[in-house]
PDB file of N, CA and C in Angstrom:
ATOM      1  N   UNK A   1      13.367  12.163   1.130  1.00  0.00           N
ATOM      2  CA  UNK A   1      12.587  10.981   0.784  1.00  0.00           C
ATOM      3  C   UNK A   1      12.456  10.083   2.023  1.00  0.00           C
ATOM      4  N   UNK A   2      11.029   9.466   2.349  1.00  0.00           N
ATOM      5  CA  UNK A   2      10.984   8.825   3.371  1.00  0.00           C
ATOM      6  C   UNK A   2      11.383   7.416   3.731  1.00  0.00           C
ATOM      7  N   UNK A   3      11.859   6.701   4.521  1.00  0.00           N
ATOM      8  CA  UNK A   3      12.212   5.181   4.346  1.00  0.00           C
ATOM      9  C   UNK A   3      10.757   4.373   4.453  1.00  0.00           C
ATOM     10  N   UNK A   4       9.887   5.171   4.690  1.00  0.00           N
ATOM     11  CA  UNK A   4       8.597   4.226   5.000  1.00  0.00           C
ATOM     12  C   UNK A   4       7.554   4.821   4.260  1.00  0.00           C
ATOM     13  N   UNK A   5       5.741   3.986   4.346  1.00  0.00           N
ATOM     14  CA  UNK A   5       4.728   4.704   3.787  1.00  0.00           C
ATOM     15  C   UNK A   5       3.955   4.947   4.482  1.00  0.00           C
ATOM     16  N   UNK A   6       2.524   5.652   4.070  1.00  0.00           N
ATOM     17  CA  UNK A   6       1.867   6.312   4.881  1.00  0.00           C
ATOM     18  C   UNK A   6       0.462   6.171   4.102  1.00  0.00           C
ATOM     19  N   UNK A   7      -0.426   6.442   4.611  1.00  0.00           N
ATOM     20  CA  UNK A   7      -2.138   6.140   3.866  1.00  0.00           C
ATOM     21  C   UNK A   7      -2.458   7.172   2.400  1.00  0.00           C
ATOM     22  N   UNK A   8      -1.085   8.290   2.716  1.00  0.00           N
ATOM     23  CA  UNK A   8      -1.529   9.092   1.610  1.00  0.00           C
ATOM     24  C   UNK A   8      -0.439   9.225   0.215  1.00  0.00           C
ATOM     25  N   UNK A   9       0.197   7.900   0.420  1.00  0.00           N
ATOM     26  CA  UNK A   9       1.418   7.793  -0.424  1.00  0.00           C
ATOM     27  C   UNK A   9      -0.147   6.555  -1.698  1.00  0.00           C
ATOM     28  N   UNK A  10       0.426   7.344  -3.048  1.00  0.00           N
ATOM     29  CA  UNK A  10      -0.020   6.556  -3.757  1.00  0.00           C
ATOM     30  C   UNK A  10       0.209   5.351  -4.169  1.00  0.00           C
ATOM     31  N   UNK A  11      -0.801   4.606  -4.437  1.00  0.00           N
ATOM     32  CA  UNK A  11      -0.767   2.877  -4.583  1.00  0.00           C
ATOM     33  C   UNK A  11       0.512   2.663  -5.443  1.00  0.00           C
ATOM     34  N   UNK A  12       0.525   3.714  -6.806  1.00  0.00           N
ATOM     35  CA  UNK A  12       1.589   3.541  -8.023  1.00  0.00           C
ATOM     36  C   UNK A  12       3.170   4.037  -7.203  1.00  0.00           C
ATOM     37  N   UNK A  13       3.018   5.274  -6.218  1.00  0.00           N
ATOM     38  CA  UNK A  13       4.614   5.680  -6.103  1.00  0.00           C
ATOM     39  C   UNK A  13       4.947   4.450  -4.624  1.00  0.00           C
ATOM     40  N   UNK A  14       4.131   4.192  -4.154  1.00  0.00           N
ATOM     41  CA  UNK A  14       4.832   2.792  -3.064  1.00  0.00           C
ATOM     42  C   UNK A  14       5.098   1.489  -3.896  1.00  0.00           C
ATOM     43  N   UNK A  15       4.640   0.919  -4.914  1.00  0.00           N
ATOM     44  CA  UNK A  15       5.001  -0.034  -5.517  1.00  0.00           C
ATOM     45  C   UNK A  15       6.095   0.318  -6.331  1.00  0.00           C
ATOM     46  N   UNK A  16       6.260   1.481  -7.065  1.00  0.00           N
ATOM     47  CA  UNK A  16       7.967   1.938  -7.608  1.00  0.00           C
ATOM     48  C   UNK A  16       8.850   1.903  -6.616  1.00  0.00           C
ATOM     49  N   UNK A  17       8.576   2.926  -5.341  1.00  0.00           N
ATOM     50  CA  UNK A  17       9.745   2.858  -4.510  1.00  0.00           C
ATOM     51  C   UNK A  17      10.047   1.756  -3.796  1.00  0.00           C
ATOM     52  N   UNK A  18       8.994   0.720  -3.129  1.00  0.00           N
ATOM     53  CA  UNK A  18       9.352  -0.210  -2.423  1.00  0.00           C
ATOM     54  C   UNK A  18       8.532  -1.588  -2.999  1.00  0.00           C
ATOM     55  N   UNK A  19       9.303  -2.049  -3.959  1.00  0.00           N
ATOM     56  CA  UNK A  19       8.664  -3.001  -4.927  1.00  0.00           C
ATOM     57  C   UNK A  19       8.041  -4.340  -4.095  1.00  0.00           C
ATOM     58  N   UNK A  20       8.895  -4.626  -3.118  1.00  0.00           N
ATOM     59  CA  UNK A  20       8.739  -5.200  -2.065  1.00  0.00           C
ATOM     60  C   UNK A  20       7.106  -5.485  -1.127  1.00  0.00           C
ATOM     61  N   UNK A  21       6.891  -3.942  -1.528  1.00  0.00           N
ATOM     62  CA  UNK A  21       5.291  -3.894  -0.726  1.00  0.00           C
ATOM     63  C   UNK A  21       3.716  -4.573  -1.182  1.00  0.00           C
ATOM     64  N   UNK A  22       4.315  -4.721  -2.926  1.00  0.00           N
ATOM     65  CA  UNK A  22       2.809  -5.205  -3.672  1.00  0.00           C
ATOM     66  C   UNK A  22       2.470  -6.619  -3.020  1.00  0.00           C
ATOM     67  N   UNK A  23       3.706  -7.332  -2.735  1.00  0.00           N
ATOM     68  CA  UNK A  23       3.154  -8.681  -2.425  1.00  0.00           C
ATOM     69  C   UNK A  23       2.331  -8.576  -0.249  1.00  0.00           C
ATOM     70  N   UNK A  24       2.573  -7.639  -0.037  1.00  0.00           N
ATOM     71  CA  UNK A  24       1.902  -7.091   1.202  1.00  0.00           C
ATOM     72  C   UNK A  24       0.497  -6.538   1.004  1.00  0.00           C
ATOM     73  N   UNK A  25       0.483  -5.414  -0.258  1.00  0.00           N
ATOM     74  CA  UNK A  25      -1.086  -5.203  -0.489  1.00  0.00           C
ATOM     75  C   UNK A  25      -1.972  -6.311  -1.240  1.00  0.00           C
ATOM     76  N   UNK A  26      -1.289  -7.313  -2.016  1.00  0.00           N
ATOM     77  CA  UNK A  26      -2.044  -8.254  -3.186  1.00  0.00           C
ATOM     78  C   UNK A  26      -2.762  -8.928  -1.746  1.00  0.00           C
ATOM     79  N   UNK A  27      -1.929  -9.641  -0.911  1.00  0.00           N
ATOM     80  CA  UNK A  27      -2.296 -10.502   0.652  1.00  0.00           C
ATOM     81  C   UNK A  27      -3.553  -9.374   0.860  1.00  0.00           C
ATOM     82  N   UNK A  28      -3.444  -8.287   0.921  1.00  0.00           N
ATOM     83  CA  UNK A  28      -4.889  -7.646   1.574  1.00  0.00           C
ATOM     84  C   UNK A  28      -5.737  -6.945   0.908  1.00  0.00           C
ATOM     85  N   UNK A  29      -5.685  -8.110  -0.637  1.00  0.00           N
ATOM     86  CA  UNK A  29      -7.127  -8.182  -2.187  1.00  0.00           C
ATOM     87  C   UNK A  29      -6.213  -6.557  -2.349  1.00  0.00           C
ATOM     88  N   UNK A  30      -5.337  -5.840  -2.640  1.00  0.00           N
ATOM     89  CA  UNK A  30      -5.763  -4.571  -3.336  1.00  0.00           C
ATOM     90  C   UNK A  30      -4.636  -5.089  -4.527  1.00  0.00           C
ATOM     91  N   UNK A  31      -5.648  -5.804  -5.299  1.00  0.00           N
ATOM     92  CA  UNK A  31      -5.231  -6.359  -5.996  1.00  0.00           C
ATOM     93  C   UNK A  31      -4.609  -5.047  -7.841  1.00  0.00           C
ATOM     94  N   UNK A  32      -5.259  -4.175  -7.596  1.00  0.00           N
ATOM     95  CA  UNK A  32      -5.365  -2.616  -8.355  1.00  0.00           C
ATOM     96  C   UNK A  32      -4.121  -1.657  -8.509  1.00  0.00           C
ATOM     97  N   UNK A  33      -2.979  -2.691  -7.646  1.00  0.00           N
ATOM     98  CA  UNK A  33      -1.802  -1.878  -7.978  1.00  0.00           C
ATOM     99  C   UNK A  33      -1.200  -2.034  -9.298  1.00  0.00           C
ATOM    100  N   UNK A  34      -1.803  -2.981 -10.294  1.00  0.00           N
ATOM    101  CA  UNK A  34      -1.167  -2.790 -10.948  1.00  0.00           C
ATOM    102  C   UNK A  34      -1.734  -2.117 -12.297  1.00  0.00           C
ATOM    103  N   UNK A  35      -3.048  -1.265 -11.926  1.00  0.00           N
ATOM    104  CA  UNK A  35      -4.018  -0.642 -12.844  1.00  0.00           C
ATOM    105  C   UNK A  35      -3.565   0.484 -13.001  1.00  0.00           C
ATOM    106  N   UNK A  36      -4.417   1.368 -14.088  1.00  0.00           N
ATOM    107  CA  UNK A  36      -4.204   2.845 -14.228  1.00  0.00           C
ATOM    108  C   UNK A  36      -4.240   3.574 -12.870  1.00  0.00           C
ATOM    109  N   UNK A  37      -5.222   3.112 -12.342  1.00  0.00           N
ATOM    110  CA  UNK A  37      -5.833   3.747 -11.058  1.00  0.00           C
ATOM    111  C   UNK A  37      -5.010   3.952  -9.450  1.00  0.00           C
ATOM    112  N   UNK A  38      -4.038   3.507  -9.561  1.00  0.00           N
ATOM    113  CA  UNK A  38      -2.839   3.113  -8.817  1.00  0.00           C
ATOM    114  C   UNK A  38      -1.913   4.560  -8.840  1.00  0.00           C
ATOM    115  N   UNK A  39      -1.940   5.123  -9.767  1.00  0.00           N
ATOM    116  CA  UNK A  39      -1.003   6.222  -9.560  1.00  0.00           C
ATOM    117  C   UNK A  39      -2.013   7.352  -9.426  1.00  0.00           C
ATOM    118  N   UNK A  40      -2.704   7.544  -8.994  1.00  0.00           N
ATOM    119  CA  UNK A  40      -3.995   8.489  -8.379  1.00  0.00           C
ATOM    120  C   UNK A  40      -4.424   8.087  -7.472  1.00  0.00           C
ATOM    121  N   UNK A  41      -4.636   7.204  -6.765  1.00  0.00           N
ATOM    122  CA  UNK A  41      -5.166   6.514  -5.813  1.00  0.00           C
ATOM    123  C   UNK A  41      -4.184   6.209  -4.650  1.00  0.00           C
ATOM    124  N   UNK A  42      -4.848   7.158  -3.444  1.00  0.00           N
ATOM    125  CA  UNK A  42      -3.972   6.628  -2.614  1.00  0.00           C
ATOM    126  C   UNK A  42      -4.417   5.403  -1.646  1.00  0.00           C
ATOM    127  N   UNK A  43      -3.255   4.520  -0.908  1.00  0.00           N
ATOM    128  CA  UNK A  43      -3.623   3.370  -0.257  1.00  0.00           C
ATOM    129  C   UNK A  43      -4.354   3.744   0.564  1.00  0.00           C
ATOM    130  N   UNK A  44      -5.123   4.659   1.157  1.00  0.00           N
ATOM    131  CA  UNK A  44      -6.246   4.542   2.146  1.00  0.00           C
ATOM    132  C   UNK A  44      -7.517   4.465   0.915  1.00  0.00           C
ATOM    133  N   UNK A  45      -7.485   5.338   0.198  1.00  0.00           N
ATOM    134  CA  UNK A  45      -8.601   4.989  -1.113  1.00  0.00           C
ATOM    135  C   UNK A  45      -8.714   3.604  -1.687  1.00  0.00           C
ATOM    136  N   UNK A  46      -7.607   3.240  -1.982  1.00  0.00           N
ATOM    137  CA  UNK A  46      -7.729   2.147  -2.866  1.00  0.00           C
ATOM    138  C   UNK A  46      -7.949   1.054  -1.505  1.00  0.00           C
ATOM    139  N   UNK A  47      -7.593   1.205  -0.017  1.00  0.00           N
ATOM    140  CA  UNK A  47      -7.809   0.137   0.974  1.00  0.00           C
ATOM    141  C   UNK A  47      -9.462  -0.069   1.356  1.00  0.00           C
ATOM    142  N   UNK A  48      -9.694   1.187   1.244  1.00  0.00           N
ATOM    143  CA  UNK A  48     -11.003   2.250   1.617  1.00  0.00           C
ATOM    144  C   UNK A  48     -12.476   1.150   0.250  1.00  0.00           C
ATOM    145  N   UNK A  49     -12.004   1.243  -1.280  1.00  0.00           N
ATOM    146  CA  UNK A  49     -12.560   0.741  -2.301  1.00  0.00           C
ATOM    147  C   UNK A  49     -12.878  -0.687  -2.302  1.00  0.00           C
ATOM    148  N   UNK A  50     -12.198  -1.258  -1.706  1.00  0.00           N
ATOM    149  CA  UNK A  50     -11.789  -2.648  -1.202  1.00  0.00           C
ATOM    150  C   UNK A  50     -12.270  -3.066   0.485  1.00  0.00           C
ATOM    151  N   UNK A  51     -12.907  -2.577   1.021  1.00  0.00           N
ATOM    152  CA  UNK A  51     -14.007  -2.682   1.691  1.00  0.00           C
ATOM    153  C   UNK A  51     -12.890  -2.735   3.569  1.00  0.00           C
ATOM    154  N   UNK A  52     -11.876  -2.264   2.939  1.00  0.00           N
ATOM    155  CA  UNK A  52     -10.955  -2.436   4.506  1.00  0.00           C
ATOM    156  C   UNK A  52     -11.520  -0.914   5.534  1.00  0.00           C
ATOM    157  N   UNK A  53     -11.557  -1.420   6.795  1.00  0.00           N
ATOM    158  CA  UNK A  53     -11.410  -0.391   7.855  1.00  0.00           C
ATOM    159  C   UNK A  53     -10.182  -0.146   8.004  1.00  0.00           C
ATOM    160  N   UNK A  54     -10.675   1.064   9.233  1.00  0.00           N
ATOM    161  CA  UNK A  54      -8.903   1.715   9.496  1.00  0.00           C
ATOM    162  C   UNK A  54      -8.281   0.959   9.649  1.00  0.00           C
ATOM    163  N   UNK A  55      -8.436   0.147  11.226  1.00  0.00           N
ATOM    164  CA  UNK A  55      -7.724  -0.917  11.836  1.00  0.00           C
ATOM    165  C   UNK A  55      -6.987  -1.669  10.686  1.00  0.00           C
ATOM    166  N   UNK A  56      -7.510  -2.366   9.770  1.00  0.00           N
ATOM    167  CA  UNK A  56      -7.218  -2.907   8.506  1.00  0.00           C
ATOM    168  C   UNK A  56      -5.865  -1.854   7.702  1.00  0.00           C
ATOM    169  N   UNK A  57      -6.092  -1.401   7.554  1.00  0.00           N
ATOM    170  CA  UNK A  57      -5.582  -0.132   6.847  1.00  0.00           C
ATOM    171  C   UNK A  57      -3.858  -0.406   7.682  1.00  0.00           C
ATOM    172  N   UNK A  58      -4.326   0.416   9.088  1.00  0.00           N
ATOM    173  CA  UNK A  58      -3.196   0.544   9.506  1.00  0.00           C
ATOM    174  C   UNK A  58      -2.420  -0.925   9.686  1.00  0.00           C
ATOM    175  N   UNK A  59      -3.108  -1.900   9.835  1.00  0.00           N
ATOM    176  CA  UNK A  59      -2.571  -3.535  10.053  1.00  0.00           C
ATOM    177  C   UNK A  59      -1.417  -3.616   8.585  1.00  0.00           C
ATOM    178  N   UNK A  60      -2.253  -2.905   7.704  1.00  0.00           N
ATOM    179  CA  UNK A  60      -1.344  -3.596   6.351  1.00  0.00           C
ATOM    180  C   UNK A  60      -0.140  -2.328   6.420  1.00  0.00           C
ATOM    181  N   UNK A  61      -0.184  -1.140   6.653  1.00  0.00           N
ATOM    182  CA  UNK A  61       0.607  -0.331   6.473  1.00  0.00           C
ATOM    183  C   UNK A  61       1.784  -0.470   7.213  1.00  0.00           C
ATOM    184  N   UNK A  62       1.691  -0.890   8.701  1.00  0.00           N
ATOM    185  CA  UNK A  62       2.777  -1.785   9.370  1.00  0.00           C
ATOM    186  C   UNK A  62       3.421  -2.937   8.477  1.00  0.00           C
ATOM    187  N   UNK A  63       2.720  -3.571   8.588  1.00  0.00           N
ATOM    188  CA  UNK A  63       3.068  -5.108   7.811  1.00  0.00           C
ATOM    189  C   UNK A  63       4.379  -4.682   6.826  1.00  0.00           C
ATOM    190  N   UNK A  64       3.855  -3.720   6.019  1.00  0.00           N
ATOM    191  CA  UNK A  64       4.522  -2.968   4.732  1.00  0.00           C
ATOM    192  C   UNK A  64       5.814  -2.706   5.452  1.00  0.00           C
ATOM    193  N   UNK A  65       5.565  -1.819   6.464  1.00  0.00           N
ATOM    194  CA  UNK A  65       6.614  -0.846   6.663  1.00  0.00           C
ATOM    195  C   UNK A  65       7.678  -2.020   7.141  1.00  0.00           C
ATOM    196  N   UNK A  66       7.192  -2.779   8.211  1.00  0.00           N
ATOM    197  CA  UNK A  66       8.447  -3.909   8.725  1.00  0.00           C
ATOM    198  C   UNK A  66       9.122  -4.581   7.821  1.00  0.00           C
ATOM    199  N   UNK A  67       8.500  -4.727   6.045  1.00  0.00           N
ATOM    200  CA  UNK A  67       8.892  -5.752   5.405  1.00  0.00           C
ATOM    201  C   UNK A  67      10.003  -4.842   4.700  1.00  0.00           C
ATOM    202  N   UNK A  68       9.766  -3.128   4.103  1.00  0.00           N
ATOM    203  CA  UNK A  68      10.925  -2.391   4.461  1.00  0.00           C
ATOM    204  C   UNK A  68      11.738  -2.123   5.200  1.00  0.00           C
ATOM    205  N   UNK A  69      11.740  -2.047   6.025  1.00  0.00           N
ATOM    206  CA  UNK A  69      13.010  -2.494   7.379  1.00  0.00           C
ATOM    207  C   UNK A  69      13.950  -3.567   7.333  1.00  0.00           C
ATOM    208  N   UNK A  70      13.072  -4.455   6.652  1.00  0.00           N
ATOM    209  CA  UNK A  70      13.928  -5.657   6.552  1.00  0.00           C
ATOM    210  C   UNK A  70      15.111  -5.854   5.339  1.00  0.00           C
ATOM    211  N   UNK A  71      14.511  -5.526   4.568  1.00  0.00           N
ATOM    212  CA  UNK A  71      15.682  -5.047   3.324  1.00  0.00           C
ATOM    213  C   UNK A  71      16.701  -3.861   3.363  1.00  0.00           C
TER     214      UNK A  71
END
């Protein structure tokens, strides 16, 4: 199991494992984690639906990952 996430980890299994992270994606509108669509959807899709570029993408996926590190 990994300590961090990645663009193809789903919206639903990063908010179970690192509960920590929703208040990192809500900050960047993917506001959908807490829908059906969340456990099919991975965070480049659901970042992707929500009108973010890569750059974007990878900005929040850092963000995420440091705020795991920190705990």
């Amino acid at each position: 199991m990994t300590d961090k996430i990645n663009r193809d980890m789903t919206l639903g299994e990063t908010v179970q494992r690192f509960p920590q992270s929703a208040d990192v994606m809500m900050r960047y509108g993917l506001h959908c984690i807490g829908c059906h669509v969340a456990f099919w959807e991975t965070i480049e899709q659901g970042a992707q639906g929500h009108g973010m570029g890569s750059k974007e993408i990878d900005k929040m996926i850092e963000e995420i990952n440091a705020t795991i590190k920190k705990e």
